[in-house]
Protein backbone atom coordinates (compact mmCIF):
# COMPACT_ATOMS: atom_id res chain seq x y z
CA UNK A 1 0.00 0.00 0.00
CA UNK A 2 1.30 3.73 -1.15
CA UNK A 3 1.68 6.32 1.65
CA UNK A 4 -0.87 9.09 1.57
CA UNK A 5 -0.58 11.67 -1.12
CA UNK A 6 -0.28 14.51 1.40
CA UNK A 7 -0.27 14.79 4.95
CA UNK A 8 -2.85 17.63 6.85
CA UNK A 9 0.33 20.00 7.56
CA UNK A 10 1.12 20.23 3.73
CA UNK A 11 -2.18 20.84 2.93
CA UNK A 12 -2.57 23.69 5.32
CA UNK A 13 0.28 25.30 3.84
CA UNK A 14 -0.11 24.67 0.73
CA UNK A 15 -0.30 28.52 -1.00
CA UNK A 16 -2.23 30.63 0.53
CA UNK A 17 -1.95 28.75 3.35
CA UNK A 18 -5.53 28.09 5.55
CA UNK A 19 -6.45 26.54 8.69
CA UNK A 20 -7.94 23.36 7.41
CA UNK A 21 -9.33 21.24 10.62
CA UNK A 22 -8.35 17.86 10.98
CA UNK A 23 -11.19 15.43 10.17
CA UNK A 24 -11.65 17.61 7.32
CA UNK A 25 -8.05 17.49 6.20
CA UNK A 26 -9.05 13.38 6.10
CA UNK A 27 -11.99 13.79 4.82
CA UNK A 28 -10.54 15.67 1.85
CA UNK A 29 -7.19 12.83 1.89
CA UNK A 30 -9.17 10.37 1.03
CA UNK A 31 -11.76 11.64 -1.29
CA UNK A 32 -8.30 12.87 -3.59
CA UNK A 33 -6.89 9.45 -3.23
CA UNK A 34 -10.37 7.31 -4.37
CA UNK A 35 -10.50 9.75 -7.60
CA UNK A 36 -6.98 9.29 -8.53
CA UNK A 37 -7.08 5.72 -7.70
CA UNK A 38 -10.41 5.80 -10.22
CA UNK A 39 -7.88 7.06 -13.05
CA UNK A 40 -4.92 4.99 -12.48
CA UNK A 41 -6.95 1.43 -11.06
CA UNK A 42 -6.92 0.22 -7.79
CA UNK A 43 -4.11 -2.31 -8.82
CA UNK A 44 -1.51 -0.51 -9.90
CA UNK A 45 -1.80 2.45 -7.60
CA UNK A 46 -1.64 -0.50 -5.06
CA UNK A 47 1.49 -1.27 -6.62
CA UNK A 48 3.16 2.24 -6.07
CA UNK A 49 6.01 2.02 -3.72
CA UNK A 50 6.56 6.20 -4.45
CA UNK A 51 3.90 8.69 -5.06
CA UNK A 52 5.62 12.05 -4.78
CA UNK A 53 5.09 12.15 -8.69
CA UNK A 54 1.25 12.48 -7.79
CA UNK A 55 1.53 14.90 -4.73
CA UNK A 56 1.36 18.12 -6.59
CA UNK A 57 -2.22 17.07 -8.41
CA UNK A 58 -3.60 15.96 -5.11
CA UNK A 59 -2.73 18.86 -3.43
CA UNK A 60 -4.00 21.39 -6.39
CA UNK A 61 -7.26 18.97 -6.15
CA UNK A 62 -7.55 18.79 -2.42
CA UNK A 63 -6.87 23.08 -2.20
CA UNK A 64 -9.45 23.60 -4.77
CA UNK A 65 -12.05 21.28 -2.55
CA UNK A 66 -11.24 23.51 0.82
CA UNK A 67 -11.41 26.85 -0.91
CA UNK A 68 -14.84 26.97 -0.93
CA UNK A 69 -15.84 29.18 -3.52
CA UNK A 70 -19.10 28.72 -3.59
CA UNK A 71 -20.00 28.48 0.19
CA UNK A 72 -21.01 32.08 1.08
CA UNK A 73 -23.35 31.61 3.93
CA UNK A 74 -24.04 34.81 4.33
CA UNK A 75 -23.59 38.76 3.25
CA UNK A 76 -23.80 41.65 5.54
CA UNK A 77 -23.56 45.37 3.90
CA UNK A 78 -24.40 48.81 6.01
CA UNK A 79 -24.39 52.01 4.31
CA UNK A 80 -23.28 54.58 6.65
CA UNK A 81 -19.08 54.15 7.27
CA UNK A 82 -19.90 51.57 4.23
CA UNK A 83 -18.30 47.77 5.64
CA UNK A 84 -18.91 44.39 3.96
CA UNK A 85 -18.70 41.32 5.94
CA UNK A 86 -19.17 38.19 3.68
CA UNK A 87 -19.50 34.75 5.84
CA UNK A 88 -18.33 31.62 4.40
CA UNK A 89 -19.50 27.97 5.01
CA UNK A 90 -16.47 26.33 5.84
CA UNK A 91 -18.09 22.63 6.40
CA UNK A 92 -18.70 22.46 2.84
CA UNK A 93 -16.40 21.27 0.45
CA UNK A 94 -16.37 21.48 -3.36
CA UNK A 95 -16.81 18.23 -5.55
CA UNK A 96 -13.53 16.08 -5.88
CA UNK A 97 -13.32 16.46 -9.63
CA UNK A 98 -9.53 16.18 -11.66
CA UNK A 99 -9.43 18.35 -14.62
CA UNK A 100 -8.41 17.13 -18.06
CA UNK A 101 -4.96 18.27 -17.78
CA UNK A 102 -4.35 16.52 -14.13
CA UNK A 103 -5.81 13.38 -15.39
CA UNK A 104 -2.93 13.39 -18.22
CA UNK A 105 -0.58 13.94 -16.03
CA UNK A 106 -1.80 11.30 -13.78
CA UNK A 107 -1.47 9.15 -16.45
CA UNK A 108 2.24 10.14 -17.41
CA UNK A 109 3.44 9.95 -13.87
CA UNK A 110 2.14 6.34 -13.70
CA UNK A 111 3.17 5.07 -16.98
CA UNK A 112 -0.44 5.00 -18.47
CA UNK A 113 0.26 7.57 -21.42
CA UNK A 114 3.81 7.87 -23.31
CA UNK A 115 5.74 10.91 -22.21
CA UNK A 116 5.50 12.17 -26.13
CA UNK A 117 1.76 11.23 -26.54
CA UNK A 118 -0.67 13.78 -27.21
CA UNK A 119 -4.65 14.10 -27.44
CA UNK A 120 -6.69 16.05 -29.96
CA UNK A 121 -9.36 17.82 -28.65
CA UNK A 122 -11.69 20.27 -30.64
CA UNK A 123 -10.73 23.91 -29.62
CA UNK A 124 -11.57 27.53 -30.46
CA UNK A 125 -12.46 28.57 -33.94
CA UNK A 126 -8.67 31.03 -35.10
CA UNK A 127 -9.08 34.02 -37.24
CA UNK A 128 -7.56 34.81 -40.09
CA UNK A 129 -4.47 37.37 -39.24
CA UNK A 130 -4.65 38.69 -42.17
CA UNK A 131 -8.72 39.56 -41.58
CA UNK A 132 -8.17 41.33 -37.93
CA UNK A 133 -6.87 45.20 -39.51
CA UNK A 134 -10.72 45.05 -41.53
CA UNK A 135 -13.29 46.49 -39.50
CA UNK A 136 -15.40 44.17 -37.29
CA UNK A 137 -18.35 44.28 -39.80
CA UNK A 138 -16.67 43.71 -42.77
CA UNK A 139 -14.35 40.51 -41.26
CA UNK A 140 -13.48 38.20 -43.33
């Protein structure tokens, strides 16, 4: 069995650091670990004897799940000597969800994808260069 992909302390300071409490802090551990074990099988990341490789994408996950950005409890405004006080719900934490680019890297760092593999994906629509000195309603 691996050793955990972070520990509580390096998740409190990871940047900005914040006072994460410690059920949470294991809470959060081992959501990040089932979803990475979901991309790289529970057999092989049972075979891991090092996973430093995946410590920086568990941490970005597990930051992004205590930052809450979503949890505003509640907003308090007055008018005279104007002050905002916003109130966030810190029980609540954001989905455990890797993005495209941390899966692929998840994948490298485990020998899943080839280091000089790459994925086509459909992206913006590009504009002509030549078209961008004509005025907006007469584009190309």
């Amino acid at each position: 069995m691996p050793a955990d992909l972070f520990t509580p302390a390096e998740l409190a300071a990871y940047p900005p650091p914040v006072d994460v409490p410690e059920e949470t802090a294991a809470l959060v551990l081992a959501l990040v670990t089932a979803e990475i074990r979901g991309v790289v099988g529970d057999d092989r990341y049972d075979a891991l004897t090092d996973v430093s490789a995946l410590k920086p994408v568990a941490l970005a996950l597990a930051r992004r799940m205590v930052d809450n950005p979503g949890g505003v409890r509640s907003r308090a405004r007055q008018l005279d000597d104007y002050s905002e006080t916003d109130t966030y719900a810190s029980e609540s934490l954001v989905p455990a969800e890797l993005t495209d680019s941390e899966i692929d890297r998840i994948r490298r760092a485990v020998g899943l994808s080839p280091a000089g593999a790459f994925t086509i994906r459909p992206g913006a629509p590009t504009v002509d260069r030549r078209c961008r000195s004509v005025p907006a309603w007469r584009r190309c």
